[in-house]
PDB file of N, CA and C in Angstrom:
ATOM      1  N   UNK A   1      -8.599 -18.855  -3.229  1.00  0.00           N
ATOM      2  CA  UNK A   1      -7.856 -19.151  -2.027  1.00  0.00           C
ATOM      3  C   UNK A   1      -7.140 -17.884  -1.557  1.00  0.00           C
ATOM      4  N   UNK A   2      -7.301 -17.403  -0.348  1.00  0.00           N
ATOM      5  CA  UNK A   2      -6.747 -16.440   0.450  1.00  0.00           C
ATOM      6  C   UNK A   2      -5.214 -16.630   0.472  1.00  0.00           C
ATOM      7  N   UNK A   3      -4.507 -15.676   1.044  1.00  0.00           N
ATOM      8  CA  UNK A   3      -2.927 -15.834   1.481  1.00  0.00           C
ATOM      9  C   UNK A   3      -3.042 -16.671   2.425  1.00  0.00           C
ATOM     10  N   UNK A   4      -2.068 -17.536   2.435  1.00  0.00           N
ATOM     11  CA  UNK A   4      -1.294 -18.886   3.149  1.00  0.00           C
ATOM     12  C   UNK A   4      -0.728 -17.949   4.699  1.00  0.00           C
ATOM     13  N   UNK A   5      -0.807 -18.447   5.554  1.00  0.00           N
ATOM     14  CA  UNK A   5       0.241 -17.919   7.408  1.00  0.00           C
ATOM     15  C   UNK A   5       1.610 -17.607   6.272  1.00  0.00           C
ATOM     16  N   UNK A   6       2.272 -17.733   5.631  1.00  0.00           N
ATOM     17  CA  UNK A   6       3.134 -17.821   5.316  1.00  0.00           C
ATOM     18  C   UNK A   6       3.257 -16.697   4.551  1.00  0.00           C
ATOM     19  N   UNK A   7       2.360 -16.664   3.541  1.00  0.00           N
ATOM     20  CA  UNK A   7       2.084 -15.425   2.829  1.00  0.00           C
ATOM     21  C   UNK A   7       2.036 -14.111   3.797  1.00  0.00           C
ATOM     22  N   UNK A   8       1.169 -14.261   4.623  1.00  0.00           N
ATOM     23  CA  UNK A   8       0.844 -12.879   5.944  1.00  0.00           C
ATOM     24  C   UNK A   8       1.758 -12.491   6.557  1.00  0.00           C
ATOM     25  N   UNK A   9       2.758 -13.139   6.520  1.00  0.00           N
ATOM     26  CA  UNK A   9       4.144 -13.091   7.258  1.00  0.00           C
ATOM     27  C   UNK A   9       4.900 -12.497   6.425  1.00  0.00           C
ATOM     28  N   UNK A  10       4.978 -12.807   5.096  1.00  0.00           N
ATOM     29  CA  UNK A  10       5.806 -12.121   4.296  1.00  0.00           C
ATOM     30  C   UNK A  10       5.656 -10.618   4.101  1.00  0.00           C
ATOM     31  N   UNK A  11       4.042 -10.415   4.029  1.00  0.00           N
ATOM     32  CA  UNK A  11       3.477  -9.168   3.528  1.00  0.00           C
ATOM     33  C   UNK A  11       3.692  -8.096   4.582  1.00  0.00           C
ATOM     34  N   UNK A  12       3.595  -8.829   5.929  1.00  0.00           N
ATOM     35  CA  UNK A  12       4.014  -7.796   6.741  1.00  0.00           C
ATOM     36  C   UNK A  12       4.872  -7.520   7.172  1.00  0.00           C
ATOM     37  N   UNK A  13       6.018  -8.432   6.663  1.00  0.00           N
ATOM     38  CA  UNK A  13       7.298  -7.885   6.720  1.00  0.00           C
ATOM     39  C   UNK A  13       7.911  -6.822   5.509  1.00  0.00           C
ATOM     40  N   UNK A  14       7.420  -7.027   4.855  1.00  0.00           N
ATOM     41  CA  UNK A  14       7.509  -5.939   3.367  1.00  0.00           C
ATOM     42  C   UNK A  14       6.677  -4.788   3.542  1.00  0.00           C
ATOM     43  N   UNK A  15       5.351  -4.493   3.373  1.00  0.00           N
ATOM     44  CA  UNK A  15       4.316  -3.554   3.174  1.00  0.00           C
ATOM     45  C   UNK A  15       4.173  -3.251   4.563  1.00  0.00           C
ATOM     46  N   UNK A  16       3.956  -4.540   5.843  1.00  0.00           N
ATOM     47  CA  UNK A  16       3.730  -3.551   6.717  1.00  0.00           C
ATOM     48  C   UNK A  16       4.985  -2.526   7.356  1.00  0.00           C
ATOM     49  N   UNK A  17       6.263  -2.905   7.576  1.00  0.00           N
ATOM     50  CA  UNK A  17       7.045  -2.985   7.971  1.00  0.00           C
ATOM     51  C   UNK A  17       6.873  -1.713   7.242  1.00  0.00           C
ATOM     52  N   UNK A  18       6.798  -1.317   5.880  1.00  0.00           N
ATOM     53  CA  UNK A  18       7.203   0.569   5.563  1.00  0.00           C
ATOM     54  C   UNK A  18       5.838   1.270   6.006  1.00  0.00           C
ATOM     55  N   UNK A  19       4.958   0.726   6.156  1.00  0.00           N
ATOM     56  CA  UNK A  19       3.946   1.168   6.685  1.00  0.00           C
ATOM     57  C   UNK A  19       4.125   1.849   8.491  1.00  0.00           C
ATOM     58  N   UNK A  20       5.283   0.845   9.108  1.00  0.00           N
ATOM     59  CA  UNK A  20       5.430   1.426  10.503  1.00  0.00           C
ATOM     60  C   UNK A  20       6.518   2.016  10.205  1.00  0.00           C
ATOM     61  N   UNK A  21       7.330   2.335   9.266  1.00  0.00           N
ATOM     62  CA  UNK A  21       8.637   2.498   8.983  1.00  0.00           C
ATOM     63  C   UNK A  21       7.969   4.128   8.625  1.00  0.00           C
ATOM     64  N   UNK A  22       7.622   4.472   8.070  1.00  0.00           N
ATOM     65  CA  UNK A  22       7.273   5.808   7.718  1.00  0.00           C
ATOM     66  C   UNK A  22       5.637   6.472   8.205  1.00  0.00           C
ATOM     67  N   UNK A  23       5.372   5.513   9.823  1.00  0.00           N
ATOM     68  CA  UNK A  23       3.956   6.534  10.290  1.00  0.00           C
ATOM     69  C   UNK A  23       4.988   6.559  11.635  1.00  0.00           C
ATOM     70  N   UNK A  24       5.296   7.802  11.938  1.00  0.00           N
ATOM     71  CA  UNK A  24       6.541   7.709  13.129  1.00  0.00           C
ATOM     72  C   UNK A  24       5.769   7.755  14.083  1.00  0.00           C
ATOM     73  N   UNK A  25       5.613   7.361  15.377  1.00  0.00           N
ATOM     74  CA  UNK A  25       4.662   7.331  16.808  1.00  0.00           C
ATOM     75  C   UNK A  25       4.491   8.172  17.319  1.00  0.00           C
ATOM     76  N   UNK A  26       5.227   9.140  17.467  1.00  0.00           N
ATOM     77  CA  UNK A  26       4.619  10.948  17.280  1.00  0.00           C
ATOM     78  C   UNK A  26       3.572  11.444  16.302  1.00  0.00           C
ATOM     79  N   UNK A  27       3.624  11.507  15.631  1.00  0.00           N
ATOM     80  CA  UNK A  27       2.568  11.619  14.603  1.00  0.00           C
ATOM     81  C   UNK A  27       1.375  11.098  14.358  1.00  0.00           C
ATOM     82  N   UNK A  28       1.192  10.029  15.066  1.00  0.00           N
ATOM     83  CA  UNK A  28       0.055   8.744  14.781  1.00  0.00           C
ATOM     84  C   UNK A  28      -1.294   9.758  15.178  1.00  0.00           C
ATOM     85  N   UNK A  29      -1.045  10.485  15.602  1.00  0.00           N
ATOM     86  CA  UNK A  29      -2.748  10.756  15.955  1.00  0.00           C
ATOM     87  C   UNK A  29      -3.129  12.316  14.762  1.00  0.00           C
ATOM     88  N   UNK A  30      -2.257  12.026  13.950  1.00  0.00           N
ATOM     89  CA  UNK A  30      -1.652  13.582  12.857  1.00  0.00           C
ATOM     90  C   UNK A  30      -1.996  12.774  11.514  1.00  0.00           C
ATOM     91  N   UNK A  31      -1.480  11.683  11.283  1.00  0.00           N
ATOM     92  CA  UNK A  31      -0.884  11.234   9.935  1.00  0.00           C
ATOM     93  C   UNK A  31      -0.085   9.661  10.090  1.00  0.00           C
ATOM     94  N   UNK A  32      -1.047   8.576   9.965  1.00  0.00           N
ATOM     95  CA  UNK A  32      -0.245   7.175   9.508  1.00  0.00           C
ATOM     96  C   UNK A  32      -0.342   6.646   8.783  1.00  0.00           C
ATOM     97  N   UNK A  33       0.221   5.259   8.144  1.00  0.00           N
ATOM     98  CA  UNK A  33      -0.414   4.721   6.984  1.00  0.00           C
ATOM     99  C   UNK A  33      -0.425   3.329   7.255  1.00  0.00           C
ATOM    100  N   UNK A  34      -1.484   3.040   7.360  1.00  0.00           N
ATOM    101  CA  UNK A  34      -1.799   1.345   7.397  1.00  0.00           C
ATOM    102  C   UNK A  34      -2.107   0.302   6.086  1.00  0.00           C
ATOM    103  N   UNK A  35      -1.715  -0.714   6.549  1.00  0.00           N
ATOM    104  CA  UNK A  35      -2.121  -1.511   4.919  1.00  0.00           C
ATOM    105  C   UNK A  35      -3.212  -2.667   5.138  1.00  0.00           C
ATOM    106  N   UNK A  36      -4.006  -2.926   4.537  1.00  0.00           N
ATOM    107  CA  UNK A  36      -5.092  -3.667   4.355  1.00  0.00           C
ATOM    108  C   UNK A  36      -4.758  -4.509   3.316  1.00  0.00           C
ATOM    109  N   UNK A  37      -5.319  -6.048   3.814  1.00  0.00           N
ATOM    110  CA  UNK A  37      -5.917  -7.158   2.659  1.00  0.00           C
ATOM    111  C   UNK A  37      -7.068  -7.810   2.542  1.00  0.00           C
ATOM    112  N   UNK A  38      -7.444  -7.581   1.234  1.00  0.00           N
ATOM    113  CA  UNK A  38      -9.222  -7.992   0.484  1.00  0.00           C
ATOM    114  C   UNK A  38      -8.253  -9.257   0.004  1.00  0.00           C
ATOM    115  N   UNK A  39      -8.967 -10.391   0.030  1.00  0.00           N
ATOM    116  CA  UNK A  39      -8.471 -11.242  -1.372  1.00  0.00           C
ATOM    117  C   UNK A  39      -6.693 -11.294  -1.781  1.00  0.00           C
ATOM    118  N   UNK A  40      -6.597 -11.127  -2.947  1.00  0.00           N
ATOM    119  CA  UNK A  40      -5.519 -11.144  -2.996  1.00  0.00           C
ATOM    120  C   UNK A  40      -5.113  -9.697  -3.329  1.00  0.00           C
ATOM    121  N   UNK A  41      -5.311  -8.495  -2.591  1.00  0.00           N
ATOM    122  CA  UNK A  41      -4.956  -7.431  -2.819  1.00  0.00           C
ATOM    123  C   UNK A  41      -4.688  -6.569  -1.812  1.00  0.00           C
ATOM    124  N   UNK A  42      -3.218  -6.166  -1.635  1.00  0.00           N
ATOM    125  CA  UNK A  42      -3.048  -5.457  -0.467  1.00  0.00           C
ATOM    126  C   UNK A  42      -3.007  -4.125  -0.592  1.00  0.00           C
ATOM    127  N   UNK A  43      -3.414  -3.133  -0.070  1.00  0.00           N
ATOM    128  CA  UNK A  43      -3.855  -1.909   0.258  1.00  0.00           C
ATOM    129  C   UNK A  43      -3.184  -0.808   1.022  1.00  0.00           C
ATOM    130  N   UNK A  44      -2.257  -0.462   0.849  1.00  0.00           N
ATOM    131  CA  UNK A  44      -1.353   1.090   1.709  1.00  0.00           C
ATOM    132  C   UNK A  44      -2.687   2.038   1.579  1.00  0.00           C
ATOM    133  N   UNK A  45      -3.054   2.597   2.984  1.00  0.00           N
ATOM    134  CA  UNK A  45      -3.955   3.836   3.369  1.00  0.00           C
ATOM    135  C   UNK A  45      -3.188   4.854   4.186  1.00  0.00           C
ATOM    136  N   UNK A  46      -3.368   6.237   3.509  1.00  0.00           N
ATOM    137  CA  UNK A  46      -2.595   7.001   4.625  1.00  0.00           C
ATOM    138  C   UNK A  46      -4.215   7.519   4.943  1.00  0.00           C
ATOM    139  N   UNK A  47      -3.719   7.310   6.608  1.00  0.00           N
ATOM    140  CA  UNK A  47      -5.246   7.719   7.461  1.00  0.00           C
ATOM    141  C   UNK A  47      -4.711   8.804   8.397  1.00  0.00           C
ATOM    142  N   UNK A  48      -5.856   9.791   7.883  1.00  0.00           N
ATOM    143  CA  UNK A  48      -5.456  11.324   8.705  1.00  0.00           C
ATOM    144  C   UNK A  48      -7.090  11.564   9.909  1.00  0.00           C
ATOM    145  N   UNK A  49      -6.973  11.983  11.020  1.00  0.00           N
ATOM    146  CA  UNK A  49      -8.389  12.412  11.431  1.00  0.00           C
ATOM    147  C   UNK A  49      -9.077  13.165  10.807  1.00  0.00           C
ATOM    148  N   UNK A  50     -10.683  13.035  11.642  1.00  0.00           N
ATOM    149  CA  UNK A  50     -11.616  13.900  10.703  1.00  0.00           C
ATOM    150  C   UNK A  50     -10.749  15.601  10.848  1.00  0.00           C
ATOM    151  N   UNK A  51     -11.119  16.467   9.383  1.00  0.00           N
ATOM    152  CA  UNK A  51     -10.649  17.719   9.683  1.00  0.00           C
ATOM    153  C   UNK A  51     -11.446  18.738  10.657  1.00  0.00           C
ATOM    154  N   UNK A  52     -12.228  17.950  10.862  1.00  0.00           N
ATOM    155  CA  UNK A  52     -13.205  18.994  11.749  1.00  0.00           C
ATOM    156  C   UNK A  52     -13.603  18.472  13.423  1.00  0.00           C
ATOM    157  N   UNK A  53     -12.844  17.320  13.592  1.00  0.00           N
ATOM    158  CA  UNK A  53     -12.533  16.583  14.793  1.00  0.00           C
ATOM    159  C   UNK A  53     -13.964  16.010  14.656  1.00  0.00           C
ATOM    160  N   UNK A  54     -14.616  15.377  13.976  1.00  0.00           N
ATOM    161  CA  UNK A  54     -15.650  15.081  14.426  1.00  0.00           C
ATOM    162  C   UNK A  54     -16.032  14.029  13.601  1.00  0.00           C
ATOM    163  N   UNK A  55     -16.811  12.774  13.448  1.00  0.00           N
ATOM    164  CA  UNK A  55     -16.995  11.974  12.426  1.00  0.00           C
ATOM    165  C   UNK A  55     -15.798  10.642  11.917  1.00  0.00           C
ATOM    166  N   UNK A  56     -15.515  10.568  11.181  1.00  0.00           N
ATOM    167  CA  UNK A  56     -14.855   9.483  10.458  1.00  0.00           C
ATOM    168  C   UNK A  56     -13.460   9.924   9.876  1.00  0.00           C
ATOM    169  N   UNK A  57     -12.288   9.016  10.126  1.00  0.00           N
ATOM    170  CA  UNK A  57     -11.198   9.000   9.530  1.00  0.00           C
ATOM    171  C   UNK A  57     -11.067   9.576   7.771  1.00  0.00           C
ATOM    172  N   UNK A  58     -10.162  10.058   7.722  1.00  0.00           N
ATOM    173  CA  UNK A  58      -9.891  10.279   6.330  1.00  0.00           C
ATOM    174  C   UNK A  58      -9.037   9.234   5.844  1.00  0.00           C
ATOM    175  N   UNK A  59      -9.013   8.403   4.643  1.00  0.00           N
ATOM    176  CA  UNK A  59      -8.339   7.458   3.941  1.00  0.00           C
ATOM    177  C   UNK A  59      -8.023   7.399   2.829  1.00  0.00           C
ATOM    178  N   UNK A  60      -7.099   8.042   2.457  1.00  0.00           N
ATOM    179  CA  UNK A  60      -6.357   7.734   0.949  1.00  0.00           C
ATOM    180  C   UNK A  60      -6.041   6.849   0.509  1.00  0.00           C
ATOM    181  N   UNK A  61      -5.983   6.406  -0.619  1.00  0.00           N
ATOM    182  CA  UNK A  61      -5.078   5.698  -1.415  1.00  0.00           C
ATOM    183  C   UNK A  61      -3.941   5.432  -1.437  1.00  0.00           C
ATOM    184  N   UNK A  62      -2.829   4.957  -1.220  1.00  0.00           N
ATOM    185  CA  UNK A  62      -1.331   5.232  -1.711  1.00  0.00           C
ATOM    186  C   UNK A  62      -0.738   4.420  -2.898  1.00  0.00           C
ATOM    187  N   UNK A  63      -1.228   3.150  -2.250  1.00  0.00           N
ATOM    188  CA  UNK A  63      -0.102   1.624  -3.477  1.00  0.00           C
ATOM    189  C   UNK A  63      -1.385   0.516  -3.136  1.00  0.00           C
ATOM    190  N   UNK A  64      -1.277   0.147  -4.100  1.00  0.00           N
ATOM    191  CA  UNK A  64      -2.333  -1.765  -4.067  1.00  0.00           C
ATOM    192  C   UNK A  64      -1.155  -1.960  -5.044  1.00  0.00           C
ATOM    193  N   UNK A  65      -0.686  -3.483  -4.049  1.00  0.00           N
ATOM    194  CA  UNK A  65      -0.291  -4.422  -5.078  1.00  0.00           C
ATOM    195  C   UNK A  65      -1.150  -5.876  -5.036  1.00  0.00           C
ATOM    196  N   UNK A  66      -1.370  -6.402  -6.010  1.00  0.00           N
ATOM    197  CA  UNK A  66      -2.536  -7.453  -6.239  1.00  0.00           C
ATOM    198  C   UNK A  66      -1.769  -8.645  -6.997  1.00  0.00           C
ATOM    199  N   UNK A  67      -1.375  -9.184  -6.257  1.00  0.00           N
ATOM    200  CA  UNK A  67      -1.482 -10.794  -6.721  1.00  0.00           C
ATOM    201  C   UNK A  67      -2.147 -11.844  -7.135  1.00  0.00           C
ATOM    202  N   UNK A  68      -1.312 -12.199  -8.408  1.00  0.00           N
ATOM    203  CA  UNK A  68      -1.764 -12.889  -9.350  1.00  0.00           C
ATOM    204  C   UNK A  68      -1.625 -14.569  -9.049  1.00  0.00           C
ATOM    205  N   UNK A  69      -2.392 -14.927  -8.285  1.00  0.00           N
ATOM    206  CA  UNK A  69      -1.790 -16.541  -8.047  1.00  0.00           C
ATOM    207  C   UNK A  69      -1.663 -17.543  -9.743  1.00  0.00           C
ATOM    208  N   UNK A  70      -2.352 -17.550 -10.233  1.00  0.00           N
ATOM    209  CA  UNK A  70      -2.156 -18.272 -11.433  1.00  0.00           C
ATOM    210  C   UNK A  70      -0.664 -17.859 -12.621  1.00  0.00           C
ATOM    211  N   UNK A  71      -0.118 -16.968 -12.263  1.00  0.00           N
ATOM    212  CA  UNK A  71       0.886 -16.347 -12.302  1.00  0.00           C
ATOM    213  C   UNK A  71       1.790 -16.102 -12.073  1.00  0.00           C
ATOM    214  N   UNK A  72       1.401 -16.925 -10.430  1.00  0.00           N
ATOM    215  CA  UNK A  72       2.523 -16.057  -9.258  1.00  0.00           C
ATOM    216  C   UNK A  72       3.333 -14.297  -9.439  1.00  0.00           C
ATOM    217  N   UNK A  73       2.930 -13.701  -9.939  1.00  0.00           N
ATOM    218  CA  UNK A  73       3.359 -12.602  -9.609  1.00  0.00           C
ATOM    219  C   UNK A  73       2.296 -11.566  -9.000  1.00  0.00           C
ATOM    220  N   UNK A  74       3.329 -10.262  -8.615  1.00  0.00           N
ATOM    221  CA  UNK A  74       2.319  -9.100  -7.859  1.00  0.00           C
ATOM    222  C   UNK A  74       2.542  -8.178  -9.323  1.00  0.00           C
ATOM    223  N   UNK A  75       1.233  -7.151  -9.254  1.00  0.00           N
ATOM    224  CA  UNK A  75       1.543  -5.805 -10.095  1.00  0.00           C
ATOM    225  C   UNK A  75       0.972  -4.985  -8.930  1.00  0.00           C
ATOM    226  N   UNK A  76       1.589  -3.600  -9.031  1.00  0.00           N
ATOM    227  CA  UNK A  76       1.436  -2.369  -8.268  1.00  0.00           C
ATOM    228  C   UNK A  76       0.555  -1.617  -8.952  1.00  0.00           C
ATOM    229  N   UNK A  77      -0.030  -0.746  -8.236  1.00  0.00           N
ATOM    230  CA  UNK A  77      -1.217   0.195  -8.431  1.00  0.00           C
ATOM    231  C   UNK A  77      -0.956   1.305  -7.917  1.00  0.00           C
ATOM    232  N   UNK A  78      -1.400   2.211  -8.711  1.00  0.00           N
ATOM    233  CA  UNK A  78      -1.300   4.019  -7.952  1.00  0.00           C
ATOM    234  C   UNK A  78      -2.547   4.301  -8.108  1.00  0.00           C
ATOM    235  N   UNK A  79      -3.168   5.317  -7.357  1.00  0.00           N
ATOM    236  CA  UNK A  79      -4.562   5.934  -6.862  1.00  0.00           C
ATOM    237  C   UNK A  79      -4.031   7.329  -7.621  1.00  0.00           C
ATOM    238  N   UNK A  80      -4.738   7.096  -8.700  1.00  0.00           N
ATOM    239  CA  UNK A  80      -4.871   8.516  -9.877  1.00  0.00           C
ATOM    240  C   UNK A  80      -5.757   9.685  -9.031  1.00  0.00           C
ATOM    241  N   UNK A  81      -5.920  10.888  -9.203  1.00  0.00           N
ATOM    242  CA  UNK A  81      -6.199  12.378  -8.953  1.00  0.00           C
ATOM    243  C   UNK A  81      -8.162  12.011  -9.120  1.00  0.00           C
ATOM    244  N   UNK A  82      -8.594  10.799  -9.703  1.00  0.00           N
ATOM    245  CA  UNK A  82      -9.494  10.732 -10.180  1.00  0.00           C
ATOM    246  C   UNK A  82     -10.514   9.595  -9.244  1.00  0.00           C
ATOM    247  N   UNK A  83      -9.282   8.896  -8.393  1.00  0.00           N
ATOM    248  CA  UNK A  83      -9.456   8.180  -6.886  1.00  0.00           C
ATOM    249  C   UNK A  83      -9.592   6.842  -7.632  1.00  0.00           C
ATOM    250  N   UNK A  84      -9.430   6.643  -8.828  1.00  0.00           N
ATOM    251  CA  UNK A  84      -9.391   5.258  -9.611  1.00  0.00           C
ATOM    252  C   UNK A  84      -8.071   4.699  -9.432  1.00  0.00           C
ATOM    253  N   UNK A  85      -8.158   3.591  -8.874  1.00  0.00           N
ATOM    254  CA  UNK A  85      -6.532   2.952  -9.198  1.00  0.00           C
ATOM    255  C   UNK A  85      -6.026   2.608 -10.659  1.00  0.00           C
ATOM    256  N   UNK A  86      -5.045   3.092 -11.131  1.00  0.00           N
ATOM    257  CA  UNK A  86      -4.309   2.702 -12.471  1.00  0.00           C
ATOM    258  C   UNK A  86      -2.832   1.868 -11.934  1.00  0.00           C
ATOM    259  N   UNK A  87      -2.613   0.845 -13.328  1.00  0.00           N
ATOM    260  CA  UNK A  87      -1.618   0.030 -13.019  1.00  0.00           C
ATOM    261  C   UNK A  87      -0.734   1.014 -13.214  1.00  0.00           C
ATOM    262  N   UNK A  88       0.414   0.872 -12.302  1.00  0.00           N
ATOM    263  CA  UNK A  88       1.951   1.482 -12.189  1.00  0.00           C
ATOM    264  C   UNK A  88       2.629   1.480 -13.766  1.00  0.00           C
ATOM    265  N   UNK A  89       2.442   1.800 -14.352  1.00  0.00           N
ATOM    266  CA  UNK A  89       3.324   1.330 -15.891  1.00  0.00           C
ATOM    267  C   UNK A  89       4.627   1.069 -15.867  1.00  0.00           C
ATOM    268  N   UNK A  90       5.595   2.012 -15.036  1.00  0.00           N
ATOM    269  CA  UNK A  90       7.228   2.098 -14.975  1.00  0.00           C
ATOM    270  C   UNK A  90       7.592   0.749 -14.302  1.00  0.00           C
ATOM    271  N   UNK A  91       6.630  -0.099 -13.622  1.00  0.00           N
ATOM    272  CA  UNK A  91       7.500  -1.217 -12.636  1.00  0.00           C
ATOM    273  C   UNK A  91       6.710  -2.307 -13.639  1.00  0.00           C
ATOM    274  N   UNK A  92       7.390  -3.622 -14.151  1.00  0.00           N
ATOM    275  CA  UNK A  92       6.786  -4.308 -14.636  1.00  0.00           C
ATOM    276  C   UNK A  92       6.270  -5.557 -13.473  1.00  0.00           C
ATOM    277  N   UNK A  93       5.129  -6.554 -13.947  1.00  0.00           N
ATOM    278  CA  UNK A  93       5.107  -7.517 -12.634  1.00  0.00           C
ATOM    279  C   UNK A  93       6.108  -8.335 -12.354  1.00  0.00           C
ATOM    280  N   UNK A  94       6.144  -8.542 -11.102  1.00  0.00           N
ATOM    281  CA  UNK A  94       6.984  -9.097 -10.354  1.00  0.00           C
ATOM    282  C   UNK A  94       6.701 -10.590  -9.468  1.00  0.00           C
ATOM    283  N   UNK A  95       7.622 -11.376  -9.500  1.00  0.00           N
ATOM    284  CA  UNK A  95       7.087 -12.275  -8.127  1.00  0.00           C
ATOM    285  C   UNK A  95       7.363 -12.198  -6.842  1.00  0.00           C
ATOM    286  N   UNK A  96       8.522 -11.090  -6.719  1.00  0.00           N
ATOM    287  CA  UNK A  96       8.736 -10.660  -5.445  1.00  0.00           C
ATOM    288  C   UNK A  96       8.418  -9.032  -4.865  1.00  0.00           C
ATOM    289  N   UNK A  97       7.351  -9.290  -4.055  1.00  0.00           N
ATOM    290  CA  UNK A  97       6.393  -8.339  -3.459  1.00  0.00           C
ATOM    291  C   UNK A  97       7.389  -6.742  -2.932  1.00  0.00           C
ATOM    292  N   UNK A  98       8.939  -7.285  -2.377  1.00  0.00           N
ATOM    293  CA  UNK A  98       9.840  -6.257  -2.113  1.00  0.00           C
ATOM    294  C   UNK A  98      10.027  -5.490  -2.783  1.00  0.00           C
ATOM    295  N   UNK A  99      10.100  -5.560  -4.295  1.00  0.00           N
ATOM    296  CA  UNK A  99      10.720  -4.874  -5.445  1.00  0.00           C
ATOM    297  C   UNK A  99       9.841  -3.904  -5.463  1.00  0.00           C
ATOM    298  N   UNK A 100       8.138  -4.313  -5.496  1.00  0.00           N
ATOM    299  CA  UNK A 100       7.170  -3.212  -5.782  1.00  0.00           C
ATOM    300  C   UNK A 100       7.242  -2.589  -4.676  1.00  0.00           C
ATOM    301  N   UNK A 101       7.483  -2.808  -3.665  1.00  0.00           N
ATOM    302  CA  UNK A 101       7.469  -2.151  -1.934  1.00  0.00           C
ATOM    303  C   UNK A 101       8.359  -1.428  -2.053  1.00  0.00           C
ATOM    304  N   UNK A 102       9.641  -1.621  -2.347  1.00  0.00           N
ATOM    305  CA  UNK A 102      11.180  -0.491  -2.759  1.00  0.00           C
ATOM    306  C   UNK A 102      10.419   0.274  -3.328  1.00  0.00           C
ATOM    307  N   UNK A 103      10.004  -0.190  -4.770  1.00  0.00           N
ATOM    308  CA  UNK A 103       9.617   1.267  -5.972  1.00  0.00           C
ATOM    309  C   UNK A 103       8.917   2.320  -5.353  1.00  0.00           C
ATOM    310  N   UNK A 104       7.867   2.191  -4.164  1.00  0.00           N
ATOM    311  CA  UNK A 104       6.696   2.762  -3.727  1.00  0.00           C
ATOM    312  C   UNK A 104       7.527   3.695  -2.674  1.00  0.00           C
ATOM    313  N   UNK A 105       8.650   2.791  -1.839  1.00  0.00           N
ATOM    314  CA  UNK A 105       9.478   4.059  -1.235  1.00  0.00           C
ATOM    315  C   UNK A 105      10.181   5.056  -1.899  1.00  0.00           C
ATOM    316  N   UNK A 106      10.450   4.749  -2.689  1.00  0.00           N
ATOM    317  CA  UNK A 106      11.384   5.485  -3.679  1.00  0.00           C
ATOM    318  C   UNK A 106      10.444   6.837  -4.090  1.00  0.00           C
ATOM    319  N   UNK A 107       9.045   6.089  -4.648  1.00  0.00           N
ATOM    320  CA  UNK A 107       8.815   6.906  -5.047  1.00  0.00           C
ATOM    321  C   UNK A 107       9.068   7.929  -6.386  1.00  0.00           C
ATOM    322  N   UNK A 108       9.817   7.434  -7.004  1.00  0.00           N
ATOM    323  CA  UNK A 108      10.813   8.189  -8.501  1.00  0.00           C
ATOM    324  C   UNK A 108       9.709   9.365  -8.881  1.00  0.00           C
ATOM    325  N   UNK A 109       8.780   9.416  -9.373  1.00  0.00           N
ATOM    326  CA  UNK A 109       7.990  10.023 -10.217  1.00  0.00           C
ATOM    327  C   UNK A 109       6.613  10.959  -9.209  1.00  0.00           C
ATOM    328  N   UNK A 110       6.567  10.537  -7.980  1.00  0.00           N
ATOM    329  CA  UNK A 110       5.803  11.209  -7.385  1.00  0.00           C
ATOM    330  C   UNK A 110       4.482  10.979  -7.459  1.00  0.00           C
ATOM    331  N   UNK A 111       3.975   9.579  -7.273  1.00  0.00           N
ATOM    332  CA  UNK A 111       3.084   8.868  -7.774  1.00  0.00           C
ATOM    333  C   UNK A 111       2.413   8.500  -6.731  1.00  0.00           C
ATOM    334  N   UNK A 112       3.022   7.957  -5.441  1.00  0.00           N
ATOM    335  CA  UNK A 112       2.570   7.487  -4.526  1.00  0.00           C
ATOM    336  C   UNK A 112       2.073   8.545  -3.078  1.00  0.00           C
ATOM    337  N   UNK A 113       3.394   9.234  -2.779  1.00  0.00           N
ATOM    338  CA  UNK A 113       3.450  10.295  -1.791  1.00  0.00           C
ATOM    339  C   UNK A 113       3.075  12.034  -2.105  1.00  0.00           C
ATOM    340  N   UNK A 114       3.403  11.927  -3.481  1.00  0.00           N
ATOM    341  CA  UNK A 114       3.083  13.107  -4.013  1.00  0.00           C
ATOM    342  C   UNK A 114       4.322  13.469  -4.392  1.00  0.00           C
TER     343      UNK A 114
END
C-alpha cells in the first residue's frame, strides 16, 4: 500500500518544504533539490544542468528516508562516494519523518551536503 493523501501532505510539508527551503529561486536554473516518492521511499535529488548545456539533468543523491509500515517507523539513508545508499548509523529509526528531515539539515558529519 502506497502513502495515504494524508501521508503526501505530511511529507511535503517536512522533505518538501527543505527541499524549497534550501533551492532559493535565483538559483533554480544553477542548482535545486527536489524530492521524489517510489513506494514507500522518499528521495532528496540535488539536480544541477547538463555541464555542457546539452543533454540530461545531473542528479545526485542526498537523503532517502524509507518507511517501514509494519513498523511504523522511517530510517534515513546517505548516498556513499560509491553512489550506493548506506543506512545513516548516527540517527536511529524513527516514527516521526521531521527528526530525520532536521538531522539531514543539520547535517553534523557532512554526510548529506558535503
Amino acid at each position: 500500500m502506497s502513502f495515504s493523501e494524508l501521508e503526501l501532505k505530511r511529507i511535503d510539508r517536512t522533505v518538501g518544504e527543505l527541499c524549497r527551503r534550501i533551492s532559493p529561486p535565483e538559483h533554480a536554473d544553477q542548482l535545486r533539490f527536489e524530492y521524489e516518492i517510489k513506494g514507500h521511499t522518499v528521495t532528496i535529488w540535488e539536480v544541477r544542468p547538463p555541464w555542457d548545456g546539452v543533454g540530461k539533468e545531473t542528479r545526485m543523491g542526498v537523503a532517502r528516508f524509507r518507511f517501514f509500515r509494519s513498523r511504523g517507523v522511517w530510517i534515513l539513508y546517505w548516498m556513499r562516494r560509491d553512489l550506493k545508499w548506506q543506512r545513516y548509523e548516527p540517527a536511529s529509526s524513527t516514527p516521526d519523518l521531521a527528526v530525520l528531515v532536521a538531522i539531514v539539515e543539520t547535517d553534523e558529519y557532512g554526510a548529506f551536503f558535503g
